[in-house]
PDB file of N, CA and C in Angstrom:
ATOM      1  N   UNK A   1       4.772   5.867   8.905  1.00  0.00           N
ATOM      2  CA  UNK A   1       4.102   6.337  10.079  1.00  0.00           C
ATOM      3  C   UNK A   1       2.716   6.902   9.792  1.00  0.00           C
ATOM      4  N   UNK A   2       2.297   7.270   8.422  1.00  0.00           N
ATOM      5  CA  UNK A   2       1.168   7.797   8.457  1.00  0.00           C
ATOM      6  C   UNK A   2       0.355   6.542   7.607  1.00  0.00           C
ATOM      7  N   UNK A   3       0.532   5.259   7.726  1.00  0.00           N
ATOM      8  CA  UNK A   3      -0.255   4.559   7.492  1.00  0.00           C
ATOM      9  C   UNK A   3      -0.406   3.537   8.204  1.00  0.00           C
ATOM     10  N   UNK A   4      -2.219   3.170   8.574  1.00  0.00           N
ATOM     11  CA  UNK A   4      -1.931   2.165   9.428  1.00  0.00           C
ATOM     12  C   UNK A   4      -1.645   0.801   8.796  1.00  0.00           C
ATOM     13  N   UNK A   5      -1.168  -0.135   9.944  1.00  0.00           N
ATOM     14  CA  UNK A   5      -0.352  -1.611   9.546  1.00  0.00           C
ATOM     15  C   UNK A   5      -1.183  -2.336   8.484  1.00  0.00           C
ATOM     16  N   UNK A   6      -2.169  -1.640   8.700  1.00  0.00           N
ATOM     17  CA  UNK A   6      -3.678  -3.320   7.819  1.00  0.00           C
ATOM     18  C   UNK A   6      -3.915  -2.146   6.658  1.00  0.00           C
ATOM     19  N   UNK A   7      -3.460  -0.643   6.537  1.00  0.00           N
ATOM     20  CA  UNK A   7      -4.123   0.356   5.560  1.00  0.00           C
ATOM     21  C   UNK A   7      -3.119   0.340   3.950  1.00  0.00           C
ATOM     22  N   UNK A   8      -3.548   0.562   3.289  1.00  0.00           N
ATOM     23  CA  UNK A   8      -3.056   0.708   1.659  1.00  0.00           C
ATOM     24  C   UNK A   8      -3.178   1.939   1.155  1.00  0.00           C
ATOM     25  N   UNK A   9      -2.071   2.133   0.534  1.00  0.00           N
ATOM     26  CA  UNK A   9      -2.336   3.526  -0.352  1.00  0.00           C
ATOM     27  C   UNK A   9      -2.053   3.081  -1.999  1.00  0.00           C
ATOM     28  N   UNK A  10      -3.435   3.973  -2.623  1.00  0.00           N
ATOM     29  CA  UNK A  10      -3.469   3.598  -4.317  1.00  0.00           C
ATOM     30  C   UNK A  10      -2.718   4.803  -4.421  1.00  0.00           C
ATOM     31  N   UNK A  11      -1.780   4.689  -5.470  1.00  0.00           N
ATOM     32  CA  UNK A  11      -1.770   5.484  -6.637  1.00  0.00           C
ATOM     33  C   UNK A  11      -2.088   5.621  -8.271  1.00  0.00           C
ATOM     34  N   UNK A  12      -2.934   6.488  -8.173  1.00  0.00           N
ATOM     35  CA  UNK A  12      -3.332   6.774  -9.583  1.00  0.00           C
ATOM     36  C   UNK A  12      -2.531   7.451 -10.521  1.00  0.00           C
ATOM     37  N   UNK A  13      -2.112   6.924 -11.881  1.00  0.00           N
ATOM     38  CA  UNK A  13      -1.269   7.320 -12.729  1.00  0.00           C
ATOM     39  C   UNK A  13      -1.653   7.554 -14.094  1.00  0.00           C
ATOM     40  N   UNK A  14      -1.596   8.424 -14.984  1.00  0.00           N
ATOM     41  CA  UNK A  14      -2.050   8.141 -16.265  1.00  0.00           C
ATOM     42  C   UNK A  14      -1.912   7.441 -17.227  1.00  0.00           C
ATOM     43  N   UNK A  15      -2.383   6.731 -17.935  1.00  0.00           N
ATOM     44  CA  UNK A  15      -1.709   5.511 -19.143  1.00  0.00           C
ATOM     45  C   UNK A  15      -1.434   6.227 -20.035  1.00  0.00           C
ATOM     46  N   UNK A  16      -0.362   5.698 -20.271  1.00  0.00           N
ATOM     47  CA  UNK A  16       0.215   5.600 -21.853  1.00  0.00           C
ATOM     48  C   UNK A  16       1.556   6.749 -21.703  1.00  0.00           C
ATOM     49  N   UNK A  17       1.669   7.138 -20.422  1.00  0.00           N
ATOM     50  CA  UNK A  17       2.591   8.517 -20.123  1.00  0.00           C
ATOM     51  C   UNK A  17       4.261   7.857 -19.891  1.00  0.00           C
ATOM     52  N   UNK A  18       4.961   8.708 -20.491  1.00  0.00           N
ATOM     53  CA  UNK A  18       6.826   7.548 -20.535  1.00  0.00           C
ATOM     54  C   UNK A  18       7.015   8.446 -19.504  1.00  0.00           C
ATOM     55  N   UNK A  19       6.656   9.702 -18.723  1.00  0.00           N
ATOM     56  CA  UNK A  19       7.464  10.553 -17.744  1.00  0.00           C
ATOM     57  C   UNK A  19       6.637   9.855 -16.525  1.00  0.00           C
ATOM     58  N   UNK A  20       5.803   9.221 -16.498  1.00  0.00           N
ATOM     59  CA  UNK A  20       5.223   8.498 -15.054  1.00  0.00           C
ATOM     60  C   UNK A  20       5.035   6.577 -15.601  1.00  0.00           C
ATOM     61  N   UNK A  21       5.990   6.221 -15.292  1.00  0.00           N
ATOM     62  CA  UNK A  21       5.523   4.771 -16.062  1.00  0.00           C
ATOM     63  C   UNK A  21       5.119   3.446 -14.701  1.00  0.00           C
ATOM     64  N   UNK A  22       5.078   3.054 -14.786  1.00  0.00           N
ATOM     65  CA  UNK A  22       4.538   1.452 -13.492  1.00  0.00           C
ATOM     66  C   UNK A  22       5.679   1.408 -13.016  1.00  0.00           C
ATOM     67  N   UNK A  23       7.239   1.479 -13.854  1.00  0.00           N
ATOM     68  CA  UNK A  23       8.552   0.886 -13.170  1.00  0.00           C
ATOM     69  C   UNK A  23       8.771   2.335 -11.837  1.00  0.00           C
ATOM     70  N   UNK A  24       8.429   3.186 -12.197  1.00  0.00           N
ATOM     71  CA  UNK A  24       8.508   4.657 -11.771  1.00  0.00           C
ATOM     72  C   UNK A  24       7.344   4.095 -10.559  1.00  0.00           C
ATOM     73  N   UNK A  25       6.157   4.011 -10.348  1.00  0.00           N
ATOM     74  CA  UNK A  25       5.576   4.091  -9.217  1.00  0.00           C
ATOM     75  C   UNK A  25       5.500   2.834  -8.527  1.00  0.00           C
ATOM     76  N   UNK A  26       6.606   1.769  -8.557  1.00  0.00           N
ATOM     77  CA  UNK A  26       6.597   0.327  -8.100  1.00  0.00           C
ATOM     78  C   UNK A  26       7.697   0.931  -7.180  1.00  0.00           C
ATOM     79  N   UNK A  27       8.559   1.483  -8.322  1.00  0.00           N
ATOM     80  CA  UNK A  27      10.056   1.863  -6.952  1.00  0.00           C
ATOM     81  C   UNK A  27       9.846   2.929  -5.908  1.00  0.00           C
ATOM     82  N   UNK A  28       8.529   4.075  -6.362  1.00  0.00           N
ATOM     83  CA  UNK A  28       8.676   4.768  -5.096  1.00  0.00           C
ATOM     84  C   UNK A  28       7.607   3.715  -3.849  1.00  0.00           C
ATOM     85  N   UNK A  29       6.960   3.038  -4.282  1.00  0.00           N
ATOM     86  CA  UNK A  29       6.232   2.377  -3.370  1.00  0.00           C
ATOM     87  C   UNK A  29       7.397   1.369  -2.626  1.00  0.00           C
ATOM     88  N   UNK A  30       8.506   1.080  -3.134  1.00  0.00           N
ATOM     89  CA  UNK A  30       9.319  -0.141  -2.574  1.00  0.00           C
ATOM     90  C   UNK A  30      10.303   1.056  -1.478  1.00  0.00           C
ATOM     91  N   UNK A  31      10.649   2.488  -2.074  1.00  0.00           N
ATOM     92  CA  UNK A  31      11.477   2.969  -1.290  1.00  0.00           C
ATOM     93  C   UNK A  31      10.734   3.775  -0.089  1.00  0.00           C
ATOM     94  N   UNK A  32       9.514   3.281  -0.587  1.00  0.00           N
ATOM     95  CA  UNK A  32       8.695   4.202   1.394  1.00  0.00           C
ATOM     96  C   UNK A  32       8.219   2.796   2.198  1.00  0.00           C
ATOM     97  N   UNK A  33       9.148   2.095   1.666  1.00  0.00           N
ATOM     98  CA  UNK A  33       9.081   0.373   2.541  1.00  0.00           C
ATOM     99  C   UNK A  33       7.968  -0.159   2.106  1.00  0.00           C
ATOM    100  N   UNK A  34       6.811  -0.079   0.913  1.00  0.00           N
ATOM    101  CA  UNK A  34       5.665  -0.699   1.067  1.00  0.00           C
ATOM    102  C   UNK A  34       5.818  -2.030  -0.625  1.00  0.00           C
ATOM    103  N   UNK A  35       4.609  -3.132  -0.386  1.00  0.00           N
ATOM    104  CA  UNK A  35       5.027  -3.701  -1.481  1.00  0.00           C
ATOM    105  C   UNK A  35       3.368  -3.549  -2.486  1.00  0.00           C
ATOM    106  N   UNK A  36       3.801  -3.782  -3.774  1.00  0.00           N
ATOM    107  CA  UNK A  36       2.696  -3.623  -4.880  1.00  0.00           C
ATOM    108  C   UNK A  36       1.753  -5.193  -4.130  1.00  0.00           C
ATOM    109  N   UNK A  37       0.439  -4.759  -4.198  1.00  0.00           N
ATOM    110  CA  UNK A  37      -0.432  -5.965  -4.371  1.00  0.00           C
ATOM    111  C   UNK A  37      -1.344  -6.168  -4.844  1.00  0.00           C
ATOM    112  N   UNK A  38      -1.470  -5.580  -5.600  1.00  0.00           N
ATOM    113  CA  UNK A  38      -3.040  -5.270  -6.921  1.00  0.00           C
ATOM    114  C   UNK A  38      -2.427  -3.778  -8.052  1.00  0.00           C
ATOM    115  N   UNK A  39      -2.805  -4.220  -9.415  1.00  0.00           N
ATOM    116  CA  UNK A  39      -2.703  -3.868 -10.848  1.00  0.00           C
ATOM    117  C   UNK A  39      -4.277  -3.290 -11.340  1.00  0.00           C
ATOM    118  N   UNK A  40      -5.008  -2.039 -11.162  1.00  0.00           N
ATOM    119  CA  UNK A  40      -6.842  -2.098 -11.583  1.00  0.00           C
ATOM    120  C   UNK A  40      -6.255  -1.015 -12.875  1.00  0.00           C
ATOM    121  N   UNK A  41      -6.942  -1.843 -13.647  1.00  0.00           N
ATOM    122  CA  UNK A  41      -7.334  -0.237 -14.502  1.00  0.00           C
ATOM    123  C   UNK A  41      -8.944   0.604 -13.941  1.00  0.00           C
ATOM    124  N   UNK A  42      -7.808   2.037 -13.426  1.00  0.00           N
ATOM    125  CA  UNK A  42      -8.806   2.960 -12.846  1.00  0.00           C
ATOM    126  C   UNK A  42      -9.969   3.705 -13.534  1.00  0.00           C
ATOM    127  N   UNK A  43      -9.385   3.715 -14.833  1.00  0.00           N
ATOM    128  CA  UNK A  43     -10.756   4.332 -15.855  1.00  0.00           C
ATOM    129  C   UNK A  43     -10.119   4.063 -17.031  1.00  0.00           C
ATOM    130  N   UNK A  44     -10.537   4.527 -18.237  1.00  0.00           N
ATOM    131  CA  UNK A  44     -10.055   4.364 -19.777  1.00  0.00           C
ATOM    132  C   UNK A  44      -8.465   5.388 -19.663  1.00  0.00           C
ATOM    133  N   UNK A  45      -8.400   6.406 -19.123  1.00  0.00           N
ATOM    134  CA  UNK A  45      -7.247   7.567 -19.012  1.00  0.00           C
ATOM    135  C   UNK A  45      -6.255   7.263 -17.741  1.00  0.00           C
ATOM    136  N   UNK A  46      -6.269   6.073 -16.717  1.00  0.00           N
ATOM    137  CA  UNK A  46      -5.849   5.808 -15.475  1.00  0.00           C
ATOM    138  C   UNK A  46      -5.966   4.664 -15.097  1.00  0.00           C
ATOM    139  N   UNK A  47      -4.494   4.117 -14.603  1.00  0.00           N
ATOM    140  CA  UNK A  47      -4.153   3.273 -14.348  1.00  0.00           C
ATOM    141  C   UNK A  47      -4.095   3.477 -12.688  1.00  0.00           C
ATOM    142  N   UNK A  48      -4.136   2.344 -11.452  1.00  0.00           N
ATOM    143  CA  UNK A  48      -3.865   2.739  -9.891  1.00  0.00           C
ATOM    144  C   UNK A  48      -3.212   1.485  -9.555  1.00  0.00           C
ATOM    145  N   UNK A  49      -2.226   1.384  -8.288  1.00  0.00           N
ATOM    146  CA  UNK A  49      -0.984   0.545  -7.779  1.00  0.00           C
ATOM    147  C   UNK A  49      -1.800   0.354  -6.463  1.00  0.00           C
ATOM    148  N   UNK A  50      -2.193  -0.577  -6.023  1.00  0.00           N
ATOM    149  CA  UNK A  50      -1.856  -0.508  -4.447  1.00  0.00           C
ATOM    150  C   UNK A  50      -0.941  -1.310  -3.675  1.00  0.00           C
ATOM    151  N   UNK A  51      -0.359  -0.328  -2.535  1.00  0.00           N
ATOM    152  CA  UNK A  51       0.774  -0.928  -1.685  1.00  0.00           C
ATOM    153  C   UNK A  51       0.240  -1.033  -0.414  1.00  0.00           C
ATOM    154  N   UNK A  52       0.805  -1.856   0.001  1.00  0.00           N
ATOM    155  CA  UNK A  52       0.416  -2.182   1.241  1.00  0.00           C
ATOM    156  C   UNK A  52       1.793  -2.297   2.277  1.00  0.00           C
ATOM    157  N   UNK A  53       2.230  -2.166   3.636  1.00  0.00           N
ATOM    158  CA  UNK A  53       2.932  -2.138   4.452  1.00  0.00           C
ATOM    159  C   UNK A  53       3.312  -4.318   4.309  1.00  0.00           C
ATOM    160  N   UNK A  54       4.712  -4.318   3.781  1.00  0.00           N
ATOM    161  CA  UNK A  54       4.536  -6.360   3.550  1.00  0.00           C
ATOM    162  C   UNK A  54       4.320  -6.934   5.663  1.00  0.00           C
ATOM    163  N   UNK A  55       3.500  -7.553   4.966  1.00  0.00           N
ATOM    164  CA  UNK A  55       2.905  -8.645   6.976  1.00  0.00           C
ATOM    165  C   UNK A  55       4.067  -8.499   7.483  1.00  0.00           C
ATOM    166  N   UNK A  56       5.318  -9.038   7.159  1.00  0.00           N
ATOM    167  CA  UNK A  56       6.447  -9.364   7.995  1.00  0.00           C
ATOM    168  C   UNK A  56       7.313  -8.041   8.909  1.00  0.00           C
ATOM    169  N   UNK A  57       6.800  -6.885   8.272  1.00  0.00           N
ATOM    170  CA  UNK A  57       7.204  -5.638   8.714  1.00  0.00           C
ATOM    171  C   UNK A  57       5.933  -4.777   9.629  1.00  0.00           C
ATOM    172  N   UNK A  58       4.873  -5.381   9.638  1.00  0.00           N
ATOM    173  CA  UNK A  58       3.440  -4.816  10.641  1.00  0.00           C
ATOM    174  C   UNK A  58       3.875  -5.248  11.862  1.00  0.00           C
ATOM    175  N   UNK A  59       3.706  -3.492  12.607  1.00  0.00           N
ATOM    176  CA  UNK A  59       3.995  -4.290  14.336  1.00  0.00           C
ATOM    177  C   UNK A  59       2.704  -5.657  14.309  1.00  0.00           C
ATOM    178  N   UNK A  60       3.675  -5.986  15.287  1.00  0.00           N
ATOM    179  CA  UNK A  60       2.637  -7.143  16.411  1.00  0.00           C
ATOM    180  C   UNK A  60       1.648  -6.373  16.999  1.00  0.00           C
ATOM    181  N   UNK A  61       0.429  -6.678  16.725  1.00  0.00           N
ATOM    182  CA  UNK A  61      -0.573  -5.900  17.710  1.00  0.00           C
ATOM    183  C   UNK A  61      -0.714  -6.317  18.928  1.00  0.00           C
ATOM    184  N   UNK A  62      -1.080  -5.457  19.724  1.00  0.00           N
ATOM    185  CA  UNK A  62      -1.415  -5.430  20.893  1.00  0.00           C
ATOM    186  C   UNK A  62      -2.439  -6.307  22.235  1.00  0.00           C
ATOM    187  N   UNK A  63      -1.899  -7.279  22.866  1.00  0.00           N
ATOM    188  CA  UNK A  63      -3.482  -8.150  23.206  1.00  0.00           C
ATOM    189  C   UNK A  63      -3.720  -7.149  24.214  1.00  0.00           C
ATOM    190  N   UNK A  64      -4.486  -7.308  24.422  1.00  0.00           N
ATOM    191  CA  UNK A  64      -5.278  -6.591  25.645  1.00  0.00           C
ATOM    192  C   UNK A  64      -5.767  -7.770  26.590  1.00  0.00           C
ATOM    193  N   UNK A  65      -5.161  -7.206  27.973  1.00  0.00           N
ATOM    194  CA  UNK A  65      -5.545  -8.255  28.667  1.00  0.00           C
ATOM    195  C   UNK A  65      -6.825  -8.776  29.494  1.00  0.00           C
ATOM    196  N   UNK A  66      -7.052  -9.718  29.724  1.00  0.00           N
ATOM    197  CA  UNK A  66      -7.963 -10.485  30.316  1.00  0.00           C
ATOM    198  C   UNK A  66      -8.303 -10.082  31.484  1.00  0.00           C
ATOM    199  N   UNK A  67      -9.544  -9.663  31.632  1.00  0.00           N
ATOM    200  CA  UNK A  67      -9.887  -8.694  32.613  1.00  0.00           C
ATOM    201  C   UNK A  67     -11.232 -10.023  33.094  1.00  0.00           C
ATOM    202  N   UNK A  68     -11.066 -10.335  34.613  1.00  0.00           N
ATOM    203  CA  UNK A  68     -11.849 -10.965  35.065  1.00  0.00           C
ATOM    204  C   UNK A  68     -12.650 -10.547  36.311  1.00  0.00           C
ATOM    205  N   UNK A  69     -14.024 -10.295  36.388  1.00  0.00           N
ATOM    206  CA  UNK A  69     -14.806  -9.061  37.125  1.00  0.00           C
ATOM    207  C   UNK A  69     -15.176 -10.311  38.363  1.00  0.00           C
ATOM    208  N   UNK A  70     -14.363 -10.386  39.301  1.00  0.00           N
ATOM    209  CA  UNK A  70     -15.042 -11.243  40.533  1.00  0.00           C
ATOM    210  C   UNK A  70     -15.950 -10.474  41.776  1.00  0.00           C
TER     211      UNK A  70
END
């Protein structure tokens, strides 16, 4: 709920750390419903995940209708 359908959240993690590892921030991204879609190394000390909400689970947006000025 606090992200929008088209929005991503990175997380930044430190390398080389066994108490925060990739398997560790893949599963909390899978258990707040979102999926991994990019791997960056964030600097020489940081690694970042981004998840994104998967297409098949984004509401349907909204049309707005056809407004005709006679």
């Amino acid at each position: 709920g606090l992200i929008k359908p088209d929005g991503a959240v990175w997380i930044v993690r430190p390398k080389g750390r066994r108490d925060i590892t990739e398997a560790d921030t893949m599963a909390a991204g899978k258990r707040a419903g979102l999926v991994d879609v990019k791997v960056v190394s964030f600097s020489e000390m940081h690694t970042a995940e981004k998840f994104v909400i998967p297409v098949a689970k984004r509401p349907v947006p909204r049309r707005e209708k056809d407004v005709t000025k006679t």
